[in-house]
Protein backbone atom coordinates (compact mmCIF):
# COMPACT_ATOMS: atom_id res chain seq x y z
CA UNK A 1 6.35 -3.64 -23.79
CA UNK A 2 9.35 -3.45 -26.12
CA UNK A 3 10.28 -6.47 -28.03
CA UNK A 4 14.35 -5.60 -26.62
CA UNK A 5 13.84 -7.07 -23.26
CA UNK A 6 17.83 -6.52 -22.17
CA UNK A 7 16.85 -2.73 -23.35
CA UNK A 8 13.42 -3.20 -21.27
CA UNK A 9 15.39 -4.23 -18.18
CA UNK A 10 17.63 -1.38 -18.80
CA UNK A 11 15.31 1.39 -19.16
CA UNK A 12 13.23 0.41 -16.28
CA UNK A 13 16.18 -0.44 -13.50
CA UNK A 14 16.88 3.63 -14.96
CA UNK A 15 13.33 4.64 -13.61
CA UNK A 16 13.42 2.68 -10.69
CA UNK A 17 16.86 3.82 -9.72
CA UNK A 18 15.33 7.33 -9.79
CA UNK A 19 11.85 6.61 -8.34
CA UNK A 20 12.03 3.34 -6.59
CA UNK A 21 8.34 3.25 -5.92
CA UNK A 22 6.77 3.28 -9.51
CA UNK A 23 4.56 1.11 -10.27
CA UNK A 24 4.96 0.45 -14.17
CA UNK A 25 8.78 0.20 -14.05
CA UNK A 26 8.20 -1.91 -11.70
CA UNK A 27 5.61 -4.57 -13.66
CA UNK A 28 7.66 -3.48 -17.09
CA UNK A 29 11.27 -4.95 -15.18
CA UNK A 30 8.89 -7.68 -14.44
CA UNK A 31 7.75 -8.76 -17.49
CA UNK A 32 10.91 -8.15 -19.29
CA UNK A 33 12.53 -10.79 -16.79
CA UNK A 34 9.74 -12.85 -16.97
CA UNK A 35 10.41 -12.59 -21.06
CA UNK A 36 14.16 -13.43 -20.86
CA UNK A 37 13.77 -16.70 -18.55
CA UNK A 38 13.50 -15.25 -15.08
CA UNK A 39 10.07 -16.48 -14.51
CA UNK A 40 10.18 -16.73 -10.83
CA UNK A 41 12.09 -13.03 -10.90
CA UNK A 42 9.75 -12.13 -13.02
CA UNK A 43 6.57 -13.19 -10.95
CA UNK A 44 7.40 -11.69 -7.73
CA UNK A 45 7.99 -8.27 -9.74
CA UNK A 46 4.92 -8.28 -11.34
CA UNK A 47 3.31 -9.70 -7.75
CA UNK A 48 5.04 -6.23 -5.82
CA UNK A 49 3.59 -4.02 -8.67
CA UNK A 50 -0.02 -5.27 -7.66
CA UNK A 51 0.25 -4.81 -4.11
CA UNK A 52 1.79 -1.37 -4.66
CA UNK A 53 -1.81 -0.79 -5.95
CA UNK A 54 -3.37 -2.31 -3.25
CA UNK A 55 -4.36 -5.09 -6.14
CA UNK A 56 -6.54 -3.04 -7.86
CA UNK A 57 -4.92 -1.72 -11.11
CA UNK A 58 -6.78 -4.24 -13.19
CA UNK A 59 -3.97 -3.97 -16.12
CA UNK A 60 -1.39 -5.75 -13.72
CA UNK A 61 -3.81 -8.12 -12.34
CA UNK A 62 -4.64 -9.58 -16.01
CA UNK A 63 -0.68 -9.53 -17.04
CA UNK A 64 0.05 -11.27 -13.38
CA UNK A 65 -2.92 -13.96 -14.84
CA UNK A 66 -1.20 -14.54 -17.81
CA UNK A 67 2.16 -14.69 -15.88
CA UNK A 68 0.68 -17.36 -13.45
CA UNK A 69 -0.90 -19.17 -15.96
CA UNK A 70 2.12 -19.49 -18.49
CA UNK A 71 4.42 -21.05 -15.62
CA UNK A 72 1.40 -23.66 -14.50
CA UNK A 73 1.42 -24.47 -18.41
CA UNK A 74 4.92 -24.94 -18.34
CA UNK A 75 5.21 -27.04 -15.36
CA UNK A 76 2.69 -29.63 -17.02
């Protein structure tokens, strides 16, 4: 993940715009969002990268933990 996340968003809308169905631009536009204050954007990114797995790519299941957990955190 780049520490740029309006670059991040960039650069993986580019990838997607060429290959709609990959998976890591998909959870790195996620977590970019999720970065810049579109948590709920964010979220459902991240959530359509796992089931593009079939939820088994353990590497977006542990960053869509952290996601999950970080909003319950913030809604306390």
């Amino acid at each position: 993940m780049c520490g740029n996340y309006d670059e991040c968003v960039k650069m993986n809308e580019a990838v997607l715009s060429r290959e709609p169905d990959d998976v890591y631009a998909t959870k790195g536009l996620g977590l970019a969002m999720y970065r810049m204050g579109k948590k709920d954007e964010g979220v459902r990114l991240v959530e359509k990268a796992a089931a593009m797995t079939g939820f088994k790519d353990e590497d977006i299941l542990n960053d869509l933990n952290v996601l999950r957990k970080d909003m319950a955190m913030s809604n306390i």
